[in-house]
C-alpha atoms as a PDB file:
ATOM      1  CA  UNK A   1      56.140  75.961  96.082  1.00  0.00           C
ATOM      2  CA  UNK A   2      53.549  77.883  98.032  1.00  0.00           C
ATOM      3  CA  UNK A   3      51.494  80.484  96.107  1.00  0.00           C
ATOM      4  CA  UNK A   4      50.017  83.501  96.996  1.00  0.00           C
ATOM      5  CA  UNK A   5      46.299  82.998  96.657  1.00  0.00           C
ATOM      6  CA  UNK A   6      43.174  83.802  98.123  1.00  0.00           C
ATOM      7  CA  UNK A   7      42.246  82.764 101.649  1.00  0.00           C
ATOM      8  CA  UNK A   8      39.191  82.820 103.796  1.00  0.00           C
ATOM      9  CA  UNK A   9      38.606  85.614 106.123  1.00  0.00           C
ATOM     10  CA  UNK A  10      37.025  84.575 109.464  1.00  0.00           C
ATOM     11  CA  UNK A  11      33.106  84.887 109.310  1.00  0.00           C
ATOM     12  CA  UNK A  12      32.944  87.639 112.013  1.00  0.00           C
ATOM     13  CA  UNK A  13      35.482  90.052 110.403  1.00  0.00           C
ATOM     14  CA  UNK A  14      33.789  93.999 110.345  1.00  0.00           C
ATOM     15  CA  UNK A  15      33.686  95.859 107.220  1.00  0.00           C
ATOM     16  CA  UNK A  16      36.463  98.213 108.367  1.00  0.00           C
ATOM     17  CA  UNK A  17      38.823  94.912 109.232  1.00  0.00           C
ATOM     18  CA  UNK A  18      37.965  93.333 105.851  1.00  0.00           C
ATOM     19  CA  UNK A  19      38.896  97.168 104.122  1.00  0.00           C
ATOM     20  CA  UNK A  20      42.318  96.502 106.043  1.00  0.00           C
ATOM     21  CA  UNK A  21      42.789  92.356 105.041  1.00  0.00           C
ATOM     22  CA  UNK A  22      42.191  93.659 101.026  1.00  0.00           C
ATOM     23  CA  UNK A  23      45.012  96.160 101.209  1.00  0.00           C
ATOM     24  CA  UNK A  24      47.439  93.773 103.341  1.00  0.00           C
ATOM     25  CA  UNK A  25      46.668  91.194 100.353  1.00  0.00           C
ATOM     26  CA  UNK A  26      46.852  93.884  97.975  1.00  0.00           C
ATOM     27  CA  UNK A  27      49.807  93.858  95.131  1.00  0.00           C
ATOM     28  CA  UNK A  28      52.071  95.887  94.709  1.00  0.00           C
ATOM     29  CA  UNK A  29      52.390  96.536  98.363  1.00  0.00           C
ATOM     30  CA  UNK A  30      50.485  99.313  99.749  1.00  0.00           C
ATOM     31  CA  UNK A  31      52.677 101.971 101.380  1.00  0.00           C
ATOM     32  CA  UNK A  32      50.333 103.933 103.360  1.00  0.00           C
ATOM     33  CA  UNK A  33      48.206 101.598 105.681  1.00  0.00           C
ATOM     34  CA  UNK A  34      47.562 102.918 109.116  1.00  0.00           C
ATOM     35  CA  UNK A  35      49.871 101.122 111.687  1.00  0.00           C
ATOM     36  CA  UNK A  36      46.744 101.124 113.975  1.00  0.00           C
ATOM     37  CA  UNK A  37      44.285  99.599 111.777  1.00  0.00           C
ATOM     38  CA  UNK A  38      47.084  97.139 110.871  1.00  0.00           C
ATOM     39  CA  UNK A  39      47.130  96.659 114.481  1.00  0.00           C
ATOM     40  CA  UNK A  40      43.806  96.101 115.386  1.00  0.00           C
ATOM     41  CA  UNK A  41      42.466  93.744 112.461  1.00  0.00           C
ATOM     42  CA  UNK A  42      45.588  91.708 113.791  1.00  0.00           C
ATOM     43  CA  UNK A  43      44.167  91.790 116.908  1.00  0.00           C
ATOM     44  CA  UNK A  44      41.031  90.187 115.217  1.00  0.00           C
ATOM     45  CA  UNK A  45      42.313  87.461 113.508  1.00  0.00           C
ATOM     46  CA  UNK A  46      45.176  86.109 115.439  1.00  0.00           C
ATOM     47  CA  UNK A  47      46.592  85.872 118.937  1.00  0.00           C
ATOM     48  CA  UNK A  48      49.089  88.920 119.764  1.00  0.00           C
ATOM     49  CA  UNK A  49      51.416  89.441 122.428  1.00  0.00           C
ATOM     50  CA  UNK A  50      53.787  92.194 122.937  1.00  0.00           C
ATOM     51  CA  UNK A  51      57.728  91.067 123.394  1.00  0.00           C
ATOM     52  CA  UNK A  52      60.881  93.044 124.372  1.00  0.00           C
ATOM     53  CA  UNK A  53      62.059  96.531 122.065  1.00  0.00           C
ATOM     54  CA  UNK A  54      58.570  97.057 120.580  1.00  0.00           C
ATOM     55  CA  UNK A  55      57.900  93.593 119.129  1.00  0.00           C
ATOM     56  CA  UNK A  56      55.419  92.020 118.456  1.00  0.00           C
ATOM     57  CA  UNK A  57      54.358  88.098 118.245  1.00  0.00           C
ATOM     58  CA  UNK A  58      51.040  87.596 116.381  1.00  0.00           C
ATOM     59  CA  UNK A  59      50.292  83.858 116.444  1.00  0.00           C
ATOM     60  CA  UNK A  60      47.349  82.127 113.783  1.00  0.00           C
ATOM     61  CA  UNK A  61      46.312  78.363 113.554  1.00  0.00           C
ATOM     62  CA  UNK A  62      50.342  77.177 114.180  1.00  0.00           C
ATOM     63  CA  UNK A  63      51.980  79.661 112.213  1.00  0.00           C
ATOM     64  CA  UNK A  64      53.879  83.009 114.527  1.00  0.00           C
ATOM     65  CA  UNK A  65      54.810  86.073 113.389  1.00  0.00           C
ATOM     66  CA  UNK A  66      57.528  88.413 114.569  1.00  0.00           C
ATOM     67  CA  UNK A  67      56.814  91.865 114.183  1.00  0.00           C
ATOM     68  CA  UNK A  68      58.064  95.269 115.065  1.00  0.00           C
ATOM     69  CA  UNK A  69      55.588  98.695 116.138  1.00  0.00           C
ATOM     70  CA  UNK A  70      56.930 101.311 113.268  1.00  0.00           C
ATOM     71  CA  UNK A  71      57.877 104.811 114.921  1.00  0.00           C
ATOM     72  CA  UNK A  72      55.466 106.513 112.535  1.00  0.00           C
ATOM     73  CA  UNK A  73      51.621 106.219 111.766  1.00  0.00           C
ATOM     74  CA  UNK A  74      51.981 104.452 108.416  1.00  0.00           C
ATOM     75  CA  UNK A  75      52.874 100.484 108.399  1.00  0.00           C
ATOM     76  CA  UNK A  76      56.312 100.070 106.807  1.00  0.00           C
ATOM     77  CA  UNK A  77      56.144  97.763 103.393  1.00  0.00           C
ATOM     78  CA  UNK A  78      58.510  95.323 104.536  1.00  0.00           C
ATOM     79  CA  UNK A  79      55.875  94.891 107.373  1.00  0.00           C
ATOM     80  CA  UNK A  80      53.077  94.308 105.314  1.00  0.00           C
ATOM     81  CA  UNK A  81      54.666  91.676 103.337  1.00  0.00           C
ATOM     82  CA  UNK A  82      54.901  89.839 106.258  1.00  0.00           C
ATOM     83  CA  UNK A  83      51.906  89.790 107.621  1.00  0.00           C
ATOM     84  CA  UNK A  84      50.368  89.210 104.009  1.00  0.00           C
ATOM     85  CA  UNK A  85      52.719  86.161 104.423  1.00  0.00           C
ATOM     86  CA  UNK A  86      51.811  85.199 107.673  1.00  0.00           C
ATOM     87  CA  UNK A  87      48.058  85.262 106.616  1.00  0.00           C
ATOM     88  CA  UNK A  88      48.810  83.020 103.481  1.00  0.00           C
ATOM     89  CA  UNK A  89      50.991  80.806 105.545  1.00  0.00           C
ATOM     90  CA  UNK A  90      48.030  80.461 108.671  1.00  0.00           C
ATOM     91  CA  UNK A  91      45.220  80.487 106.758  1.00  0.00           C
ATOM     92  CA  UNK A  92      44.482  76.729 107.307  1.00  0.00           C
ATOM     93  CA  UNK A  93      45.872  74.926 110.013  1.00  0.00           C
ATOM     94  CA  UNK A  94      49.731  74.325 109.219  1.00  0.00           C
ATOM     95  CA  UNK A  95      50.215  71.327 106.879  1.00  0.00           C
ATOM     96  CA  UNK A  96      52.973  70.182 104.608  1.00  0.00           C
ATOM     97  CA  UNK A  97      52.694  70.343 100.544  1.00  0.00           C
ATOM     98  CA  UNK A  98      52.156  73.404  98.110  1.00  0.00           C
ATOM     99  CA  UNK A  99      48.196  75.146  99.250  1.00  0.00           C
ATOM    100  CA  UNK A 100      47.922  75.748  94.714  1.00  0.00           C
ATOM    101  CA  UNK A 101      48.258  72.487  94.100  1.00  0.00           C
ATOM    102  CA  UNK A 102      44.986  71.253  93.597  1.00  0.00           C
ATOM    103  CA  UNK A 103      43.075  74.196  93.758  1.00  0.00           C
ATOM    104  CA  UNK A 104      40.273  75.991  91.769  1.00  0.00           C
ATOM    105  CA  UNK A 105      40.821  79.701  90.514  1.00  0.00           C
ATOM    106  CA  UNK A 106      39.230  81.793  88.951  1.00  0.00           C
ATOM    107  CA  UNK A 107      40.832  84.907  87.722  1.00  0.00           C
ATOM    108  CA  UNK A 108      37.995  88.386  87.343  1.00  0.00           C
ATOM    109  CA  UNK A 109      40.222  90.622  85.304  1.00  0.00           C
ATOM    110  CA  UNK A 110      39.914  94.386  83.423  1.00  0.00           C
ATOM    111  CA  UNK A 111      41.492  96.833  82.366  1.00  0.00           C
ATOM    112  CA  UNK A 112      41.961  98.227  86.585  1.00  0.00           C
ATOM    113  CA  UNK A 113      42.846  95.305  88.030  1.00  0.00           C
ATOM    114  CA  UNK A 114      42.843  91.477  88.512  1.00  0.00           C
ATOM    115  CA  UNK A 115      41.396  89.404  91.364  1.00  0.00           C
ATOM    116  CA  UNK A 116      42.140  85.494  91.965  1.00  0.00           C
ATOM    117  CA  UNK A 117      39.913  83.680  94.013  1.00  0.00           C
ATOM    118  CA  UNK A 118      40.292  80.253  95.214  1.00  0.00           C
ATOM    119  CA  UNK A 119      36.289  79.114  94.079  1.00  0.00           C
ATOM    120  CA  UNK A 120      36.611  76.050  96.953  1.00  0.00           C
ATOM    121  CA  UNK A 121      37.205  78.605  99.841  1.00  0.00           C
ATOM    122  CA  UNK A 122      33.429  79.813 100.642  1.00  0.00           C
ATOM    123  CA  UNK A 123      34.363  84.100 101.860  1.00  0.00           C
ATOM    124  CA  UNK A 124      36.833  83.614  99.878  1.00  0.00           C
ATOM    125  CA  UNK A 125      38.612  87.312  99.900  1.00  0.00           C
ATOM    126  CA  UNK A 126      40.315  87.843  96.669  1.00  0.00           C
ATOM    127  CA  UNK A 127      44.475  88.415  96.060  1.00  0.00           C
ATOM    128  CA  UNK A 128      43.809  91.829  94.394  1.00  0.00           C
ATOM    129  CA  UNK A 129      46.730  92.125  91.811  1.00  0.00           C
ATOM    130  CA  UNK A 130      46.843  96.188  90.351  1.00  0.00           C
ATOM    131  CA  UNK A 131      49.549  97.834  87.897  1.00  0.00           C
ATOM    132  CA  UNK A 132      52.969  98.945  89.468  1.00  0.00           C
ATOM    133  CA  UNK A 133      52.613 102.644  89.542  1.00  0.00           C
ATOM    134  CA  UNK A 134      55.757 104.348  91.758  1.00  0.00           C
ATOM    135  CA  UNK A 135      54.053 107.681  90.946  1.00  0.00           C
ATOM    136  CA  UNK A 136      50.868 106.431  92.558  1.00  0.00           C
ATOM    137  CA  UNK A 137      48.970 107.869  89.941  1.00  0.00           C
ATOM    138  CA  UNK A 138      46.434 104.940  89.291  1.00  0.00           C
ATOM    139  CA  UNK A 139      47.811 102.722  85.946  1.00  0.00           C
ATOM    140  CA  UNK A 140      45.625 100.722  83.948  1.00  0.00           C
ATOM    141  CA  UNK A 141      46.312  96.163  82.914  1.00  0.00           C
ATOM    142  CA  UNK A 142      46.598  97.731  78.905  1.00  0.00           C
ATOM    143  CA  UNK A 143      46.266  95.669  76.009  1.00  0.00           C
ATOM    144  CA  UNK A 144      49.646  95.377  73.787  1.00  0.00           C
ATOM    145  CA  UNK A 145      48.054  96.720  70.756  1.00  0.00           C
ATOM    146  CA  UNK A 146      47.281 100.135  72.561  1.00  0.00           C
ATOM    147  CA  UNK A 147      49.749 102.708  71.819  1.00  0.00           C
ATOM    148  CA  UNK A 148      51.398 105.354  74.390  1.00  0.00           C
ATOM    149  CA  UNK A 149      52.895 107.736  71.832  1.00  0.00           C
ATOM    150  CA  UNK A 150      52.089 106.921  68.456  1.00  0.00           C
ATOM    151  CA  UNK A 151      55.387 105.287  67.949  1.00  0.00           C
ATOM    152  CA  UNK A 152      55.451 102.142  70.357  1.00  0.00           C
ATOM    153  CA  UNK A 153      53.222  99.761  72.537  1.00  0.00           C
ATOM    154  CA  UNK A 154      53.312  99.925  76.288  1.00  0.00           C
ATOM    155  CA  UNK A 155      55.078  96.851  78.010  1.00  0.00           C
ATOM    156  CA  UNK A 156      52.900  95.521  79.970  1.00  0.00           C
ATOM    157  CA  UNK A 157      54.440  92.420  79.992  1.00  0.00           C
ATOM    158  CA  UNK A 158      55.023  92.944  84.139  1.00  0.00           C
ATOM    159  CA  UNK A 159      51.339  93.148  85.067  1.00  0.00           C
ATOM    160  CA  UNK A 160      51.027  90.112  83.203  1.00  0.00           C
ATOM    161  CA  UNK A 161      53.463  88.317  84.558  1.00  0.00           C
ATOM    162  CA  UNK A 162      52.475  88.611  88.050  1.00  0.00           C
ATOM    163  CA  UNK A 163      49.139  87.161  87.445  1.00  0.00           C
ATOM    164  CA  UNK A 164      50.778  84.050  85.994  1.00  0.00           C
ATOM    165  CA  UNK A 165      52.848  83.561  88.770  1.00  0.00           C
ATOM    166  CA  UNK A 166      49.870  83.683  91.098  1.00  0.00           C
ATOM    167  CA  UNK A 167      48.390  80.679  88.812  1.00  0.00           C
ATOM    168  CA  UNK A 168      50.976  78.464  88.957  1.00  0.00           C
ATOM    169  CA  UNK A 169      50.700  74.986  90.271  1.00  0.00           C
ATOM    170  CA  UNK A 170      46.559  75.337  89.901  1.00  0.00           C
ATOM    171  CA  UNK A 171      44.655  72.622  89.330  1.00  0.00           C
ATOM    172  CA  UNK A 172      41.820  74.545  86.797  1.00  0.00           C
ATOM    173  CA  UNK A 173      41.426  77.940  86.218  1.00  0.00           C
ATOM    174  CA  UNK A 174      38.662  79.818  85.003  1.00  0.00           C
ATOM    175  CA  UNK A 175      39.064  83.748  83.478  1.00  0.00           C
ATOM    176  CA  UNK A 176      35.996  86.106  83.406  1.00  0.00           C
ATOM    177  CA  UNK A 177      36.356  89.448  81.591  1.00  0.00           C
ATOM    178  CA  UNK A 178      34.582  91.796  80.040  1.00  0.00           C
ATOM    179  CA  UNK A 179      35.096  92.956  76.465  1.00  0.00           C
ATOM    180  CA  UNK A 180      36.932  90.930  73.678  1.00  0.00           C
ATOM    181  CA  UNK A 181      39.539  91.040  71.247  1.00  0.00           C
ATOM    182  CA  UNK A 182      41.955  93.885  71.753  1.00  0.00           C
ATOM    183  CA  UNK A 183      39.950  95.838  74.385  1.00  0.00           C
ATOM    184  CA  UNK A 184      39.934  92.297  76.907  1.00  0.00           C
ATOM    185  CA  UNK A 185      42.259  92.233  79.349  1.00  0.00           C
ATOM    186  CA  UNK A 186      40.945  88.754  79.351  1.00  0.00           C
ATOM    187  CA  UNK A 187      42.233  87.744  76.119  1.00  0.00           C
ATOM    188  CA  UNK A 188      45.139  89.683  76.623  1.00  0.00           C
ATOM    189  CA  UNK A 189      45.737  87.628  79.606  1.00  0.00           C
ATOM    190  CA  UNK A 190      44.777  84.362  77.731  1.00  0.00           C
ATOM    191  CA  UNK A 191      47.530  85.281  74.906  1.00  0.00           C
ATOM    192  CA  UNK A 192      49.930  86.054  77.244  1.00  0.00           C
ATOM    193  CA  UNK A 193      49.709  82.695  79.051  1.00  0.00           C
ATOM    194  CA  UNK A 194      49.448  80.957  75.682  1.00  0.00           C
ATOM    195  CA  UNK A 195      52.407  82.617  74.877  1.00  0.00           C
ATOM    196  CA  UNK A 196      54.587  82.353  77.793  1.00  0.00           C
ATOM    197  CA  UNK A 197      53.331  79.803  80.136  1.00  0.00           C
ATOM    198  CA  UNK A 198      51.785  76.931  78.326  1.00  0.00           C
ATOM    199  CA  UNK A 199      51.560  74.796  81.309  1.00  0.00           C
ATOM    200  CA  UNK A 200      48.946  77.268  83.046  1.00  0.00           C
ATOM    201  CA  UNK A 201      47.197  78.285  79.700  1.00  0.00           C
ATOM    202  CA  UNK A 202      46.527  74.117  79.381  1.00  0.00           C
ATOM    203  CA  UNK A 203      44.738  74.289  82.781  1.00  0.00           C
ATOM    204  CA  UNK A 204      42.736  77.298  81.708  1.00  0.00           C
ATOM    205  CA  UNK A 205      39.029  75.518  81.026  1.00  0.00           C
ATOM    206  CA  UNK A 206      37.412  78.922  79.185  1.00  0.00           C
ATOM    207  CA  UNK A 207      37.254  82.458  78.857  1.00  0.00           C
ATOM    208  CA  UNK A 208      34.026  83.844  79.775  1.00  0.00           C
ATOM    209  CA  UNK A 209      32.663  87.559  79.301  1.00  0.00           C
ATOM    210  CA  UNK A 210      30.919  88.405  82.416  1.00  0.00           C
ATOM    211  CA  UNK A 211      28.983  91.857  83.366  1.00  0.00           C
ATOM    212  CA  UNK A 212      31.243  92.923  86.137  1.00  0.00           C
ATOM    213  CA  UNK A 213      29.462  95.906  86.688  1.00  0.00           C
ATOM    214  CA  UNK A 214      26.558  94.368  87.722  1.00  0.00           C
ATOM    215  CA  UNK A 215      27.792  90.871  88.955  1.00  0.00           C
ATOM    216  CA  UNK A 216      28.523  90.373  92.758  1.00  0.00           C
ATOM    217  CA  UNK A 217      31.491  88.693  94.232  1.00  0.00           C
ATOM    218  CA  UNK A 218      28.973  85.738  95.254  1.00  0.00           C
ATOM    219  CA  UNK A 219      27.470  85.208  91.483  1.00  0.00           C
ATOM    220  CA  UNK A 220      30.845  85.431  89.792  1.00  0.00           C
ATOM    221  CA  UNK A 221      32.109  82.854  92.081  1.00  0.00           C
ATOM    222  CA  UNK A 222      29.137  80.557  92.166  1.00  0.00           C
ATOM    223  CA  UNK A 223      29.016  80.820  88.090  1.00  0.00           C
ATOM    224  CA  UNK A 224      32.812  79.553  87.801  1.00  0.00           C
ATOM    225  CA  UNK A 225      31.620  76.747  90.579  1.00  0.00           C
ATOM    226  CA  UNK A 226      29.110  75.499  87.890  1.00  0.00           C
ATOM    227  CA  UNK A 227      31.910  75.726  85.287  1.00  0.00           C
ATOM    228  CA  UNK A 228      34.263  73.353  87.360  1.00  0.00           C
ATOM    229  CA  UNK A 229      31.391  71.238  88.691  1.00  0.00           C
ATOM    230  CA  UNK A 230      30.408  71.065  85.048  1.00  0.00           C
ATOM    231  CA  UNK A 231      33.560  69.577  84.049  1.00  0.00           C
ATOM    232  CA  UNK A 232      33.664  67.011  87.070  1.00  0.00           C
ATOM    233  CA  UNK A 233      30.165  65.096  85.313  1.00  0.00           C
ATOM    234  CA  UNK A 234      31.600  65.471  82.089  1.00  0.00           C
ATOM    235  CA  UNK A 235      35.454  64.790  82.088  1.00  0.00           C
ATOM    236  CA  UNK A 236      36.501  67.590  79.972  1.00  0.00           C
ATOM    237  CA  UNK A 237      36.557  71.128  79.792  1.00  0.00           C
ATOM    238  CA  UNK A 238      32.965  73.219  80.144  1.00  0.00           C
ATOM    239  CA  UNK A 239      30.913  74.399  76.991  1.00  0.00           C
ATOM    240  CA  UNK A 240      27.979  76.511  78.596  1.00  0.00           C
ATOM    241  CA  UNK A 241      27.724  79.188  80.998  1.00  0.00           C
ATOM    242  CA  UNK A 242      25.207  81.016  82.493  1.00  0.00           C
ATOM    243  CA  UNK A 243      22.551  82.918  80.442  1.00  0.00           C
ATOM    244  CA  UNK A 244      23.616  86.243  79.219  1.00  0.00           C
ATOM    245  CA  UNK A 245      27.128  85.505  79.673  1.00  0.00           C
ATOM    246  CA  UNK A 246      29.333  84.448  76.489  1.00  0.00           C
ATOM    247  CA  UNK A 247      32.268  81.609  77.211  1.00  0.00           C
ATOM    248  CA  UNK A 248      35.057  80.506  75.084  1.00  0.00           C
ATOM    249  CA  UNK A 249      36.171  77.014  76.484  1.00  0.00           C
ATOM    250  CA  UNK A 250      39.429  75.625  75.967  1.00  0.00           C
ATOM    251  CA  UNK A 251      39.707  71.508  74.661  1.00  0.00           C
END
């Protein structure tokens, strides 16, 4: 089964077109993209054409898309989804087989959000996975122990949840966080999984704190790229990490 993970952007792609390709990737799905932004990073990364009633055929490495112009400014979500489909789907010129299995993640998660990258995918643009929030109010990933009213915990069981199902059918994952114990979303994560979904917790190789307030998309991902490389000499799961960085690795 295919899973929606990170793919690589093409090199040339502008700041404001890469602004657009986080939010299409974005989950939940965004609900107020600008049809003509949508439109024009399209336009950038795959071959359009214009068809009868409004529609629209946007074509990418084998894989077509059928799409409609919406009457208004903002990009329906049904839309969205498929084009965040269609990008998953064309990312790599069409083959047959499951594009997890085998792969290399590595999940940066707080408190905001989490991002899975797929560490063998150089640009690799992150599948940005926030809290469901109909209100649109901004939610935090919350630990289970927090409280919401003094008398029970939050279920956050959903946010969660969709992380997991992002993992599954990895080859090795690798979770950076920052904080432990009750204020990690890391190990919150990590319990969860242990929990729930002990086949992807058994491919997890550690849990590593990480400053990712001063860390760069590049140095997080080349630092779990020593992790998995480290395991490849070694045959088993990795027990160091970068200076100033604490792991916990998984036998």
């Amino acid at each position: 089964m295919s899973v929606p993970v990170a793919i690589e952007p093409p090199p040339h792609m502008s700041g404001h077109h890469r602004h657009t390709y986080e939010a299409i990737l974005r989950l939940p799905t965004a609900h107020a993209l600008d049809w003509h932004d949508v439109r024009s990073f399209l336009d950038s990364v795959a071959v359009v054409t214009e068809g009868d009633h409004g529609s629209l055929h946007a074509s990418r490495n084998g894989r077509t898309v059928r799409l409609h112009a919406p009457k208004h400014k903002d990009t329906p979500a049904e839309t969205i989804q498929d084009i965040r489909h269609f990008l998953q789907a064309s990312g790599t010129p069409a083959t047959t087989g499951s594009t997890a299995v085998g792969t290399d993640l590595l999940v940066v998660i707080d408190h905001r959000e989490a991002k899975v990258y797929r560490t063998e995918v150089h640009g690799s643009v992150p599948l940005i996975l926030v809290p469901y929030d109909p209100q649109g109010h901004g939610q935090n990933l919350h630990s289970a122990n927090e409280w919401t009213d003094g008398k029970r915990p939050p279920d956050r069981t959903s946010d969660y949840e969709a992380v997991a199902k992002v993992l599954t059918g990895a080859s090795r994952i690798v979770l950076f966080g920052s904080g432990t114990g009750r204020s990690s979303a890391m190990d919150q994560l990590m319990a969860e999984l242990t929990a729930h979904h002990a086949e992807i917790a058994a491919k997890v190789l550690g849990t590593i704190v990480v400053d990712l307030h001063h860390s760069t998309e590049q140095q997080l991902l080349a630092e779990a790229r020593a992790v998995f490389a480290r395991q490849d000499v070694v045959q088993q799961p990795a027990t160091a990490v970068a200076t100033g960085n604490s792991e916990t690795s998984r036998g």
